[in-house]
PDB file of N, CA and C in Angstrom:
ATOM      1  N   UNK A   1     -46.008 -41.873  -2.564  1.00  0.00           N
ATOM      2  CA  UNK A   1     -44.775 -41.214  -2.185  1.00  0.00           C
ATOM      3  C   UNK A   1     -44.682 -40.987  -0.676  1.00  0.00           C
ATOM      4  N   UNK A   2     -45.724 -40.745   0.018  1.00  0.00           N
ATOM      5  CA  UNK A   2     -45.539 -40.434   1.642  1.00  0.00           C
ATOM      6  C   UNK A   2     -45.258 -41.758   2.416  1.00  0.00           C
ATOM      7  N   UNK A   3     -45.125 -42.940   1.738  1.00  0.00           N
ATOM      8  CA  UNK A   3     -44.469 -43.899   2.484  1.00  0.00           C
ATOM      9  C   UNK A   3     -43.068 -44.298   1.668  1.00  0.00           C
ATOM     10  N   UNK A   4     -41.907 -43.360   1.566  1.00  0.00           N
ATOM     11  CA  UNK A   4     -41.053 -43.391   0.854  1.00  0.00           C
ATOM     12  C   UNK A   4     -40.136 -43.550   2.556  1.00  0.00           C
ATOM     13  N   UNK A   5     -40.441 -43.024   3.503  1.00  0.00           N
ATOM     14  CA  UNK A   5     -39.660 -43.182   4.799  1.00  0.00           C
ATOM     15  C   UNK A   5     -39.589 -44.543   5.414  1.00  0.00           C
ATOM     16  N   UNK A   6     -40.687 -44.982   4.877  1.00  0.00           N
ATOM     17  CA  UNK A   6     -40.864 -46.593   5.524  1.00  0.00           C
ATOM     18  C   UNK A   6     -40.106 -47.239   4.458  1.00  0.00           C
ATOM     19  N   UNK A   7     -40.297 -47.094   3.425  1.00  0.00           N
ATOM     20  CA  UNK A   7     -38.832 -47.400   2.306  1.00  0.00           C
ATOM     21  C   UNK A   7     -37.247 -47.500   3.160  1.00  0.00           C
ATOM     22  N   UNK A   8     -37.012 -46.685   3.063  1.00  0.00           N
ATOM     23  CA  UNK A   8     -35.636 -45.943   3.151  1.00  0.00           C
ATOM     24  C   UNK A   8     -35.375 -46.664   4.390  1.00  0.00           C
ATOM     25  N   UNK A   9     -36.264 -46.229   5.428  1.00  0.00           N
ATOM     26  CA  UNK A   9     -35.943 -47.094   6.809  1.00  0.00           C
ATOM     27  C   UNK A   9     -35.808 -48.508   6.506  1.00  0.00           C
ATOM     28  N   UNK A  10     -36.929 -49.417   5.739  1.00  0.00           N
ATOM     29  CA  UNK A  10     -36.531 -50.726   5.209  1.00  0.00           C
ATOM     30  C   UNK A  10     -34.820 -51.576   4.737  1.00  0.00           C
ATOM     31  N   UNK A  11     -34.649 -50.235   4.127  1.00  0.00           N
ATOM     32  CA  UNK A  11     -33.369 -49.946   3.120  1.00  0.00           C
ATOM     33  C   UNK A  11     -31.906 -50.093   4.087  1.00  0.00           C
ATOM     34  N   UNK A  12     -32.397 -49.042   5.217  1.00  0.00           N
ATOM     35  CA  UNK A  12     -31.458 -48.789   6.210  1.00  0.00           C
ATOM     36  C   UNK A  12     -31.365 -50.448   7.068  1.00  0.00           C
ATOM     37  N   UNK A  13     -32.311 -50.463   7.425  1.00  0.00           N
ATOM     38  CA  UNK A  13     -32.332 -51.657   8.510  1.00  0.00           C
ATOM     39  C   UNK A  13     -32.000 -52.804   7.791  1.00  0.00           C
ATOM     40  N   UNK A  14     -32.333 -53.419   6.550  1.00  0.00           N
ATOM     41  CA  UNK A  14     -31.886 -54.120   5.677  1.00  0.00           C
ATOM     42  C   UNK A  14     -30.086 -54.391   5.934  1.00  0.00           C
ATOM     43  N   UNK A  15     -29.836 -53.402   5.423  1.00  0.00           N
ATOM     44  CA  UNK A  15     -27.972 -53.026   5.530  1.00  0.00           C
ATOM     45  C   UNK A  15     -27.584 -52.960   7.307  1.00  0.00           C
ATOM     46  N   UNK A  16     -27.909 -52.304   8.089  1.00  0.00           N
ATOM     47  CA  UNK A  16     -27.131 -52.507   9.040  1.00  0.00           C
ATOM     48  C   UNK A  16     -27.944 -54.198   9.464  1.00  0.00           C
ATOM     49  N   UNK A  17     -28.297 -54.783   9.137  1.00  0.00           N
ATOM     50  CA  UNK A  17     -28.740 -56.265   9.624  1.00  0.00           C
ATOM     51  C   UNK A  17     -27.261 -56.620   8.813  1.00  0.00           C
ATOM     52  N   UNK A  18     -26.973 -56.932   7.821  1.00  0.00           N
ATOM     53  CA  UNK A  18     -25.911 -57.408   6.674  1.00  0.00           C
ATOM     54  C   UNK A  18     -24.384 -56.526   7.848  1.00  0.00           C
ATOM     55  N   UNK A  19     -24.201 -56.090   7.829  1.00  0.00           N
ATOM     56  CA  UNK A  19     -23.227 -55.388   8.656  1.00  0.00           C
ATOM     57  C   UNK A  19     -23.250 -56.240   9.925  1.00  0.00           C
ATOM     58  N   UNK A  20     -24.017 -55.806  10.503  1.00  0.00           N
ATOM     59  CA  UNK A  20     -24.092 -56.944  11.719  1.00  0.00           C
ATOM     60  C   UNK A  20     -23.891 -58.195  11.949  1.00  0.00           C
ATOM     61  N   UNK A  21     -23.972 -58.798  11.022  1.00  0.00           N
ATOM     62  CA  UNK A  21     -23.969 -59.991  10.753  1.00  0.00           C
ATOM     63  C   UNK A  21     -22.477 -60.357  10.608  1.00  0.00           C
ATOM     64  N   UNK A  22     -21.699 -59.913   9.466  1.00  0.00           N
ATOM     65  CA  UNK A  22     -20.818 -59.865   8.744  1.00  0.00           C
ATOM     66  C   UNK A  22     -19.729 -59.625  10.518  1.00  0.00           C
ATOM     67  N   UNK A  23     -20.202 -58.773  11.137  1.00  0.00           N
ATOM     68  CA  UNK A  23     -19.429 -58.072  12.208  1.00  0.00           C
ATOM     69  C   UNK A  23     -19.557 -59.355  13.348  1.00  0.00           C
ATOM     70  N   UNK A  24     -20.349 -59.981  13.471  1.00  0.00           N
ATOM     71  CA  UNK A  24     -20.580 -61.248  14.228  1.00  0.00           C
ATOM     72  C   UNK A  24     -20.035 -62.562  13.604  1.00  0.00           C
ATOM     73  N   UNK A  25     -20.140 -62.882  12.591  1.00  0.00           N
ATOM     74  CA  UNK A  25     -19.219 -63.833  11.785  1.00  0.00           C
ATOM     75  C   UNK A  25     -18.014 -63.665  11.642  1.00  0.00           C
ATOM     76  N   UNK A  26     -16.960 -62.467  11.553  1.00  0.00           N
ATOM     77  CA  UNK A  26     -15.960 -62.190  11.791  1.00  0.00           C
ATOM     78  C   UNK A  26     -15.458 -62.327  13.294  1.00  0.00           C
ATOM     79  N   UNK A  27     -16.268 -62.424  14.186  1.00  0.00           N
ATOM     80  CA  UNK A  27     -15.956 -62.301  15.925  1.00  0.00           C
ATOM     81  C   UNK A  27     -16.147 -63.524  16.247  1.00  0.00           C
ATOM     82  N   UNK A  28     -16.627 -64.391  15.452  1.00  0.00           N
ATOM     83  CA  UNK A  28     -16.809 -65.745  15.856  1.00  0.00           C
ATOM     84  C   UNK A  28     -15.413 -66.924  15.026  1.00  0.00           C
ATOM     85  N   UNK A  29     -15.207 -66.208  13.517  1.00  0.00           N
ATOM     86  CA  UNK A  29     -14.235 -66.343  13.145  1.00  0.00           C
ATOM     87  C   UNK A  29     -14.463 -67.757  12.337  1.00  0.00           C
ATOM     88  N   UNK A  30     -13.470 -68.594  11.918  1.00  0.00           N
ATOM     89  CA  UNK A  30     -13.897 -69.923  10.954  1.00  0.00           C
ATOM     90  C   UNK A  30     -15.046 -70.618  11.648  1.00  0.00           C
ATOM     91  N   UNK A  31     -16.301 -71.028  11.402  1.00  0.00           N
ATOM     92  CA  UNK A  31     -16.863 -72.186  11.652  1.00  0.00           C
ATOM     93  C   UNK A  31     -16.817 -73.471  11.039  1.00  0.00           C
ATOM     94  N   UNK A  32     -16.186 -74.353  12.275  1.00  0.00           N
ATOM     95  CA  UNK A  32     -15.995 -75.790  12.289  1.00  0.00           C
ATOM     96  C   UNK A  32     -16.960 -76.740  13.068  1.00  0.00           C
ATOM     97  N   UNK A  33     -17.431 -77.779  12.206  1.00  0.00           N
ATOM     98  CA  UNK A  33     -18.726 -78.648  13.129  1.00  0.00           C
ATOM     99  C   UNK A  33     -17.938 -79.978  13.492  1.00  0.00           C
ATOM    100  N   UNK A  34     -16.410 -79.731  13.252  1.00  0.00           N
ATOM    101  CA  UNK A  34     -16.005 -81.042  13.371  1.00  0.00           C
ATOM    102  C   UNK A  34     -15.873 -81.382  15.168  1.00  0.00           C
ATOM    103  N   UNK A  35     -16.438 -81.789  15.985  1.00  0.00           N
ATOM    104  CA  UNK A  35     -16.344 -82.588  17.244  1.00  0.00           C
ATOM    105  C   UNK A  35     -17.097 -81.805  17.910  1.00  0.00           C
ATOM    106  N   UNK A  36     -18.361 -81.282  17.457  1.00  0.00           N
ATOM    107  CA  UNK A  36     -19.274 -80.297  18.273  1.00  0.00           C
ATOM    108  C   UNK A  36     -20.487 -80.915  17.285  1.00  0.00           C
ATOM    109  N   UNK A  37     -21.630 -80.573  18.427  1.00  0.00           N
ATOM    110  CA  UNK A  37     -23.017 -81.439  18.026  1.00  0.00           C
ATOM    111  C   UNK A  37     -23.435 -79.911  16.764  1.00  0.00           C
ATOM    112  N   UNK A  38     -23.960 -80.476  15.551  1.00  0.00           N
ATOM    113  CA  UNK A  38     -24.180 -78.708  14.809  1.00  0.00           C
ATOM    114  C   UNK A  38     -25.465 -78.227  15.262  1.00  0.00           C
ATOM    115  N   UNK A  39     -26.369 -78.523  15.940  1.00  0.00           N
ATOM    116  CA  UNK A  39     -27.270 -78.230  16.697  1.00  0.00           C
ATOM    117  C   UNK A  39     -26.880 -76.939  17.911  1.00  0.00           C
ATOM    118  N   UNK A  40     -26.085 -77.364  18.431  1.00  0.00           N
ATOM    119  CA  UNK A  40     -25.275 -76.337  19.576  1.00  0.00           C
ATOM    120  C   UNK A  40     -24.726 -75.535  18.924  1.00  0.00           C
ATOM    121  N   UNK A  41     -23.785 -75.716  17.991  1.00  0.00           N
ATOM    122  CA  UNK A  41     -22.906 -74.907  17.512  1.00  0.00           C
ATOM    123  C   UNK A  41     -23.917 -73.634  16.397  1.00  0.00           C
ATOM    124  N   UNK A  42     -25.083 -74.091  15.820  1.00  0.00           N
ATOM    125  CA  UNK A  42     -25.486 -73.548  15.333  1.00  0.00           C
ATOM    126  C   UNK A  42     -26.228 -72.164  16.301  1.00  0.00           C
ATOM    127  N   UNK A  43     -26.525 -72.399  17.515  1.00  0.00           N
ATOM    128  CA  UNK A  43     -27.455 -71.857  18.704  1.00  0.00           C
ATOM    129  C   UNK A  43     -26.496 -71.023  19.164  1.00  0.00           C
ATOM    130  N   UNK A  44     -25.100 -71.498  19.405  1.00  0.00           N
ATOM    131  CA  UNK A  44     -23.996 -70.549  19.718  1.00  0.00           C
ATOM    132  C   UNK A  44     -23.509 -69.672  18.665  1.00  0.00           C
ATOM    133  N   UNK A  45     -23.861 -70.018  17.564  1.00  0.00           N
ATOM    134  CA  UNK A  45     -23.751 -68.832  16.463  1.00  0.00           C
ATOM    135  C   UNK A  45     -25.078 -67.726  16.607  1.00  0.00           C
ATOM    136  N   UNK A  46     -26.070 -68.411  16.466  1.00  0.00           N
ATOM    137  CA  UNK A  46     -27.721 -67.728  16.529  1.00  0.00           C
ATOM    138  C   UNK A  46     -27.421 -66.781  17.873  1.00  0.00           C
ATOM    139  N   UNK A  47     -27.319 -66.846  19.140  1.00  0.00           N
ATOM    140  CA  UNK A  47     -26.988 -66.315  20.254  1.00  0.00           C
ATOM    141  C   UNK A  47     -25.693 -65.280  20.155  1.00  0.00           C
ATOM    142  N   UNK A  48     -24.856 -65.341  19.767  1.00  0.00           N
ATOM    143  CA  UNK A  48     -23.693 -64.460  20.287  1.00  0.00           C
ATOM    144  C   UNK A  48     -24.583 -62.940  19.649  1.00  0.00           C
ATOM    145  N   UNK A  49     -23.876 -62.016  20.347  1.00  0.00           N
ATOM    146  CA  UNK A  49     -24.227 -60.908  20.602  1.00  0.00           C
ATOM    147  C   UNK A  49     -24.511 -59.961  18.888  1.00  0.00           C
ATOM    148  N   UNK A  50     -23.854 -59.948  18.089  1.00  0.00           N
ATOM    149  CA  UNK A  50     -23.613 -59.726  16.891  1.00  0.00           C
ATOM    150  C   UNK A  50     -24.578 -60.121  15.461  1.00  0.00           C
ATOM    151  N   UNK A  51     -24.590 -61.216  16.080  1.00  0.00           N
ATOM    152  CA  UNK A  51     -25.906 -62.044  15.175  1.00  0.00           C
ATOM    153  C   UNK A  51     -26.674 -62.060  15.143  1.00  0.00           C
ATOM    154  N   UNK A  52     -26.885 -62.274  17.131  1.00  0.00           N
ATOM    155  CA  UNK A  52     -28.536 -62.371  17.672  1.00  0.00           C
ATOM    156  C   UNK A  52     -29.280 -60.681  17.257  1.00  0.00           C
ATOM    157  N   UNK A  53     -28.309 -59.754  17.238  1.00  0.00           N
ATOM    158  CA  UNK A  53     -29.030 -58.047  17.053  1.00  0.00           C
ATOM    159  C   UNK A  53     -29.270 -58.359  15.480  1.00  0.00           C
ATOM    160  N   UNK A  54     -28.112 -58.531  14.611  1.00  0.00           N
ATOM    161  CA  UNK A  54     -28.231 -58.837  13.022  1.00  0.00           C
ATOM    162  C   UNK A  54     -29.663 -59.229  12.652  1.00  0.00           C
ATOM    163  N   UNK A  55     -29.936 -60.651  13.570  1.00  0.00           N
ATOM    164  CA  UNK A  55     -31.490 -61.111  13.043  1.00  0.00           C
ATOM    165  C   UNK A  55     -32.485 -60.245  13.799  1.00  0.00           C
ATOM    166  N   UNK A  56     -32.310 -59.790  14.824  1.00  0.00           N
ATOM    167  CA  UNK A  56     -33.400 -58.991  15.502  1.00  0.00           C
ATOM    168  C   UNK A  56     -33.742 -57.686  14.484  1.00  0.00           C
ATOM    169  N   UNK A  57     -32.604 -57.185  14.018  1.00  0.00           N
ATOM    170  CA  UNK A  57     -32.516 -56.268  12.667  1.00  0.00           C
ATOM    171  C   UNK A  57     -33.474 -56.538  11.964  1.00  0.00           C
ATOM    172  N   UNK A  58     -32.800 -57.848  11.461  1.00  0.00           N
ATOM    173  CA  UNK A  58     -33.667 -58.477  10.469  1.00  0.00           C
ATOM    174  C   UNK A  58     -35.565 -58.540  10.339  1.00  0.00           C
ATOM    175  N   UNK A  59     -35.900 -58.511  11.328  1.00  0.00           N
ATOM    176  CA  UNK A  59     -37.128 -59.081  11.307  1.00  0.00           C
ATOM    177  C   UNK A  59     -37.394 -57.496  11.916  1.00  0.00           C
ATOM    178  N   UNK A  60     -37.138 -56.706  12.084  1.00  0.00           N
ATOM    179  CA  UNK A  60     -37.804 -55.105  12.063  1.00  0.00           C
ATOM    180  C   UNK A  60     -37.520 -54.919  10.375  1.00  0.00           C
ATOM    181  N   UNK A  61     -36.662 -54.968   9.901  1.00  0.00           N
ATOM    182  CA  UNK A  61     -36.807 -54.430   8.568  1.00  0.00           C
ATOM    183  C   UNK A  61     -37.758 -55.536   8.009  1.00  0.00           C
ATOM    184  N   UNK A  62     -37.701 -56.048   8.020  1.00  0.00           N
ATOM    185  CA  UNK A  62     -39.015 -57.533   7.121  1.00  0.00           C
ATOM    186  C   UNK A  62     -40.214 -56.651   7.983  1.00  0.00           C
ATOM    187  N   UNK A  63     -40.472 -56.265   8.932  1.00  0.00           N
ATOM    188  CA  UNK A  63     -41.927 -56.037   9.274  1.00  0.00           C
ATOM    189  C   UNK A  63     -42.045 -54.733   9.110  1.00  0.00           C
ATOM    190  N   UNK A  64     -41.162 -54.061   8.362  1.00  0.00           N
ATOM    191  CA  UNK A  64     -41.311 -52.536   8.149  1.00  0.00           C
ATOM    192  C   UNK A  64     -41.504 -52.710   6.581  1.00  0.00           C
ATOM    193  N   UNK A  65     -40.966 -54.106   5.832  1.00  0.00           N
ATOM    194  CA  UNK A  65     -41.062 -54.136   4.152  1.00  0.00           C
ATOM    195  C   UNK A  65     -42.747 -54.899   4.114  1.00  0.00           C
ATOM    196  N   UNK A  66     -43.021 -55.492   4.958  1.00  0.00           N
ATOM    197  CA  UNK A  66     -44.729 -55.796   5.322  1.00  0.00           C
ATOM    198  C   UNK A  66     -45.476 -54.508   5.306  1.00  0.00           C
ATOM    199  N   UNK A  67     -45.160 -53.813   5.877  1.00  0.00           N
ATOM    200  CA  UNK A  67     -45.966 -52.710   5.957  1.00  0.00           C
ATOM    201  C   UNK A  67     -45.922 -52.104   4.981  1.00  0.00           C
ATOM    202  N   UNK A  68     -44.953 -51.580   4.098  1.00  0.00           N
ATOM    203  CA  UNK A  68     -44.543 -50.835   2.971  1.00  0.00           C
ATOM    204  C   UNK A  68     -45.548 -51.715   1.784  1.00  0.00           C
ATOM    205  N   UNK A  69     -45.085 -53.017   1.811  1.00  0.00           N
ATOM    206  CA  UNK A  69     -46.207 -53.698   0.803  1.00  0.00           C
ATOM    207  C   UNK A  69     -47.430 -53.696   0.932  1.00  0.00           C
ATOM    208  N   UNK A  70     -47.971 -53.646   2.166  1.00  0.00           N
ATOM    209  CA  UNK A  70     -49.547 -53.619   2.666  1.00  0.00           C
ATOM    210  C   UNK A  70     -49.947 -51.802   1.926  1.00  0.00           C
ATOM    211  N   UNK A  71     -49.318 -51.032   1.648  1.00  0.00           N
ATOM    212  CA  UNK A  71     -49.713 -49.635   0.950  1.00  0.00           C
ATOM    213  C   UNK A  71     -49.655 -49.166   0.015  1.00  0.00           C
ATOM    214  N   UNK A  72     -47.922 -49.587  -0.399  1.00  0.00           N
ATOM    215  CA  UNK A  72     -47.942 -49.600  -2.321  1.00  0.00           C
ATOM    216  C   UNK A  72     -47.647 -50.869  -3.479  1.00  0.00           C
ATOM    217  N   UNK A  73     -47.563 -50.427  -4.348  1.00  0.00           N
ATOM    218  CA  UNK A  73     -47.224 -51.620  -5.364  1.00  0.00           C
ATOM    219  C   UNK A  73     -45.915 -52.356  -5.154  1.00  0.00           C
ATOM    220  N   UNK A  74     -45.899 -53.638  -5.495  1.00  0.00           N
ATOM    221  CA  UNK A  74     -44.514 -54.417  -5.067  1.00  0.00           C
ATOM    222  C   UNK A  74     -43.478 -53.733  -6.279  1.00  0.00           C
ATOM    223  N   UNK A  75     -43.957 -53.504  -7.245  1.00  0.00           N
ATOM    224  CA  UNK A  75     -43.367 -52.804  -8.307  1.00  0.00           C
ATOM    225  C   UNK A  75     -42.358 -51.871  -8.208  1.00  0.00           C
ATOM    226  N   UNK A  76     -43.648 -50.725  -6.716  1.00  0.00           N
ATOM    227  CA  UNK A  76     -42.332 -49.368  -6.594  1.00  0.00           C
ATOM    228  C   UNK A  76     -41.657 -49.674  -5.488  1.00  0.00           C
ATOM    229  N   UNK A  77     -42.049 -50.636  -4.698  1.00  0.00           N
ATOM    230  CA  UNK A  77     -41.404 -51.114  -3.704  1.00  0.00           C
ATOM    231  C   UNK A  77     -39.413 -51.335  -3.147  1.00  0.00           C
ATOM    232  N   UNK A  78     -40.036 -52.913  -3.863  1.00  0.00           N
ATOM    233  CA  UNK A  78     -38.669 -53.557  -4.063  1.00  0.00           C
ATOM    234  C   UNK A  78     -37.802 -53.352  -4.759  1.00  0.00           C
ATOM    235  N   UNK A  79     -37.824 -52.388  -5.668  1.00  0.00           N
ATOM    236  CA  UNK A  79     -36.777 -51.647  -6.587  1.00  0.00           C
ATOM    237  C   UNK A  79     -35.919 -50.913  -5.222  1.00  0.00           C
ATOM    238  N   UNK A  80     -36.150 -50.228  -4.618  1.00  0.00           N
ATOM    239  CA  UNK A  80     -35.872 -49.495  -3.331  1.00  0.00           C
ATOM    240  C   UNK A  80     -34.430 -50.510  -2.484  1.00  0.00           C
ATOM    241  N   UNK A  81     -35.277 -51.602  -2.544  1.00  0.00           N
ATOM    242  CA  UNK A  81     -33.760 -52.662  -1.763  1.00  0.00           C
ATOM    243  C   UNK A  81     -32.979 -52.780  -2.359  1.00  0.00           C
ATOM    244  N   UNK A  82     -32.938 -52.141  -3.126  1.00  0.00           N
ATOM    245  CA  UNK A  82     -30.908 -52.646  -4.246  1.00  0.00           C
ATOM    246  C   UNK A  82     -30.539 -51.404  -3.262  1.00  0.00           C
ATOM    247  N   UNK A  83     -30.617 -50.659  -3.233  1.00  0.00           N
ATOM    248  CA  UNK A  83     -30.091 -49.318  -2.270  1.00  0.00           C
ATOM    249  C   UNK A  83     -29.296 -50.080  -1.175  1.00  0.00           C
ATOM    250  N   UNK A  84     -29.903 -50.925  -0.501  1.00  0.00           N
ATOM    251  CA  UNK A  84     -29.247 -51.851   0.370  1.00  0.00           C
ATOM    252  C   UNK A  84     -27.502 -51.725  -0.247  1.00  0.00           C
ATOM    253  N   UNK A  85     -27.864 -52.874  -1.449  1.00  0.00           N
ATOM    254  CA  UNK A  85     -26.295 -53.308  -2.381  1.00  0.00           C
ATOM    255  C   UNK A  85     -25.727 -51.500  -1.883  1.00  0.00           C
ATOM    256  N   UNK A  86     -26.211 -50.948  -2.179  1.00  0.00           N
ATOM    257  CA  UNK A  86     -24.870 -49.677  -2.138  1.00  0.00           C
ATOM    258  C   UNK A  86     -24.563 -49.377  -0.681  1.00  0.00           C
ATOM    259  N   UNK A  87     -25.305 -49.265   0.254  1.00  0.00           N
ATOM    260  CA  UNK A  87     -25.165 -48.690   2.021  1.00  0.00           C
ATOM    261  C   UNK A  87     -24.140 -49.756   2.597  1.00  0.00           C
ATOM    262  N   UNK A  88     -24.340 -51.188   1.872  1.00  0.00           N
ATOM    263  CA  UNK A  88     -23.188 -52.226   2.561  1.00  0.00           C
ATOM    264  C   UNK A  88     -22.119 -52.241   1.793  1.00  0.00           C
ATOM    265  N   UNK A  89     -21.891 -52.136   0.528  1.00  0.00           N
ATOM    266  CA  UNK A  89     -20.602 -52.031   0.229  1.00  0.00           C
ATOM    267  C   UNK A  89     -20.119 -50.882   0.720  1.00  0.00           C
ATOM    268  N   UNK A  90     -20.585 -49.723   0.713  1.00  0.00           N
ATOM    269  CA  UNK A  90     -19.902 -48.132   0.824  1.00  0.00           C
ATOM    270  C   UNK A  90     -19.478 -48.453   2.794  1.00  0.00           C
ATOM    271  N   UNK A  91     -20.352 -48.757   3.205  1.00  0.00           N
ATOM    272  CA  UNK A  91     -20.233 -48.838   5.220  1.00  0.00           C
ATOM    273  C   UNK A  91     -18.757 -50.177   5.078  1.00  0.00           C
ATOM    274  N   UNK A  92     -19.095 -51.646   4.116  1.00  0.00           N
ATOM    275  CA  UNK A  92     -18.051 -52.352   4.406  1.00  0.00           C
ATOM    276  C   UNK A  92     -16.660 -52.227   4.060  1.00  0.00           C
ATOM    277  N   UNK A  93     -16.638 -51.027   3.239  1.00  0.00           N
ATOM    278  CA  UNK A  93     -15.262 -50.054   2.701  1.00  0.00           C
ATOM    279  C   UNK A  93     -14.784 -49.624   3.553  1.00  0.00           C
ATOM    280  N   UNK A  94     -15.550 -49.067   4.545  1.00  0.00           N
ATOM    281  CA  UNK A  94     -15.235 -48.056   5.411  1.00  0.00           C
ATOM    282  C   UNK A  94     -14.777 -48.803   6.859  1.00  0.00           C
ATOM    283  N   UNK A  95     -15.675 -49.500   7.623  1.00  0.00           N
ATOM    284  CA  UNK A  95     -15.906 -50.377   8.341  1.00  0.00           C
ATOM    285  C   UNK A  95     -15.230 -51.717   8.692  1.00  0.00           C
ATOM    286  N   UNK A  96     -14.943 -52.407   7.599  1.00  0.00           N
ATOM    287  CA  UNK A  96     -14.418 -53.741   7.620  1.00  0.00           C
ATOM    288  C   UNK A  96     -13.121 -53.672   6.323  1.00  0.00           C
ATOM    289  N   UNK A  97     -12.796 -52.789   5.854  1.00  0.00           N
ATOM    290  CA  UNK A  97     -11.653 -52.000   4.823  1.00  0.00           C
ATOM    291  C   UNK A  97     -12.264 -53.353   3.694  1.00  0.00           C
ATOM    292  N   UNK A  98     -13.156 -53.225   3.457  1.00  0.00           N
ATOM    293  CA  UNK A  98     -13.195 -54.593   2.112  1.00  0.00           C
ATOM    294  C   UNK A  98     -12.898 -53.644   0.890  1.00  0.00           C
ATOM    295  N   UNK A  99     -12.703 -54.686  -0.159  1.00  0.00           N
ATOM    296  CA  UNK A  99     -12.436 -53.923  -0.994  1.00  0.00           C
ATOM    297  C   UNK A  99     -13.772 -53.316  -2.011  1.00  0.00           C
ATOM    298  N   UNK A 100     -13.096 -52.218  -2.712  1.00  0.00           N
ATOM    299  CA  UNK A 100     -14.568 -51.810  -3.524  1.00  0.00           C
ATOM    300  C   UNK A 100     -13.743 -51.107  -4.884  1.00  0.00           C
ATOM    301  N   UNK A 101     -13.455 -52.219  -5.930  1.00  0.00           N
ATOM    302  CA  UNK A 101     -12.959 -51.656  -6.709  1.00  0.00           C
ATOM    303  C   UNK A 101     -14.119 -51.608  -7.807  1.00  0.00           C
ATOM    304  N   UNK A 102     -13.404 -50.969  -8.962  1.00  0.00           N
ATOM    305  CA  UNK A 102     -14.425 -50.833 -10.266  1.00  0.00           C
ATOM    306  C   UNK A 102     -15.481 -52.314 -10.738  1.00  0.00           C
ATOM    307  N   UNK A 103     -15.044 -53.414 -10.171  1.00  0.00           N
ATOM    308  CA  UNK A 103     -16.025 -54.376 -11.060  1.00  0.00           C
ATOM    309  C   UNK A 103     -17.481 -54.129  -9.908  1.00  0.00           C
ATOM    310  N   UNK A 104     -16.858 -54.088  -8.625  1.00  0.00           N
ATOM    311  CA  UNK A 104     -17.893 -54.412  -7.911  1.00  0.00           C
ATOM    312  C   UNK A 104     -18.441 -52.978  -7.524  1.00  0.00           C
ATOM    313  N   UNK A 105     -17.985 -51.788  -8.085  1.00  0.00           N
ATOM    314  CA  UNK A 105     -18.942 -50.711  -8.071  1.00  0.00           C
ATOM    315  C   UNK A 105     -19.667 -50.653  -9.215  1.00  0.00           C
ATOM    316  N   UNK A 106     -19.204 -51.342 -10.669  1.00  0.00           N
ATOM    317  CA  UNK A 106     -19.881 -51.652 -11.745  1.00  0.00           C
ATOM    318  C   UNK A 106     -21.140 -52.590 -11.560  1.00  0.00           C
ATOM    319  N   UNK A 107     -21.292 -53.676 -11.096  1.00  0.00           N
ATOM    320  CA  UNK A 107     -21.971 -54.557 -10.364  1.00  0.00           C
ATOM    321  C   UNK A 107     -23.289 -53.798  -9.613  1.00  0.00           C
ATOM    322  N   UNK A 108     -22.908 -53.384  -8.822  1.00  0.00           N
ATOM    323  CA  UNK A 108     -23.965 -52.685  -7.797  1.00  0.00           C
ATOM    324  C   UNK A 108     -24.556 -51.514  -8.508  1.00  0.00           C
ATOM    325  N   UNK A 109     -23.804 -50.952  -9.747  1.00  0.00           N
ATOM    326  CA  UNK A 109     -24.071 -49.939 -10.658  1.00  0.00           C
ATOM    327  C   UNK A 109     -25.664 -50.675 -11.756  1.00  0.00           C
ATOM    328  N   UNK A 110     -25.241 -51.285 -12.077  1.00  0.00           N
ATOM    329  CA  UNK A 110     -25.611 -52.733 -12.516  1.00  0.00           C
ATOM    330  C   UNK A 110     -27.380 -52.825 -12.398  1.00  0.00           C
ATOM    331  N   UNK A 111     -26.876 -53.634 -10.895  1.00  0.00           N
ATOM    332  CA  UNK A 111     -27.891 -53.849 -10.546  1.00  0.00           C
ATOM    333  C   UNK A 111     -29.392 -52.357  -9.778  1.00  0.00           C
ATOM    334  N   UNK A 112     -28.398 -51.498  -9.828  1.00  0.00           N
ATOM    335  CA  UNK A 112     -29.487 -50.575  -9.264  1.00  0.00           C
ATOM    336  C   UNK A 112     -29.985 -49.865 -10.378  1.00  0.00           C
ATOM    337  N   UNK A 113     -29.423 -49.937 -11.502  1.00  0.00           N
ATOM    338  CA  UNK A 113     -29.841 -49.242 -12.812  1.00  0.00           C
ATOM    339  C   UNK A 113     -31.037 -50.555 -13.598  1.00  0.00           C
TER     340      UNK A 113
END
């Protein structure tokens, strides 16, 4: 139980990586590879400001869910990341006005039960 913070922080950083992301793909807007090398275009996605923090996110929460596994069971662990499913729909309600009606609060109901 005393590494339930390294959880939660996992949990947290997990979701604002997904947010970030979502917030950088929207600022970049349709991606098209038609008359651009996808090599570049992919690097100019990886780079813009939004994305590049998203994955930097990313890989603090992966080395904070390393650590969490290096102490307890994967068992009580990863049950913990569906929490994620709820912090990004509830923030992308709020945030990006998506929608959050009954199937997809049933869904996330769902899956965290």
């Amino acid at each position: 139980m005393k590494y339930i913070v390294f959880i939660l922080f996992t949990v947290v950083t997990n979701a604002a990586a997904q947010l970030m992301l979502k917030q950088g793909m929207m600022s970049l807007g349709p991606i098209s590879f038609e008359g651009v090398n996808p090599l570049v275009k992919l690097l100019q996605i990886v780079f813009s400001p939004w994305v590049f923090f998203g994955l930097c996110t990313f890989v603090i929460s992966m080395a904070s869910h390393l650590y969490v596994l290096s102490k307890v069971e994967l068992s009580f662990a990863y049950p913990f990341l569906s929490l994620a499913y709820v912090a990004v729909a509830i923030f992308a309600y709020f945030v990006f006005r998506e929608d959050l009606n009954g199937w997809r609060i049933a869904g996330i109901a769902f899956i965290c039960v």
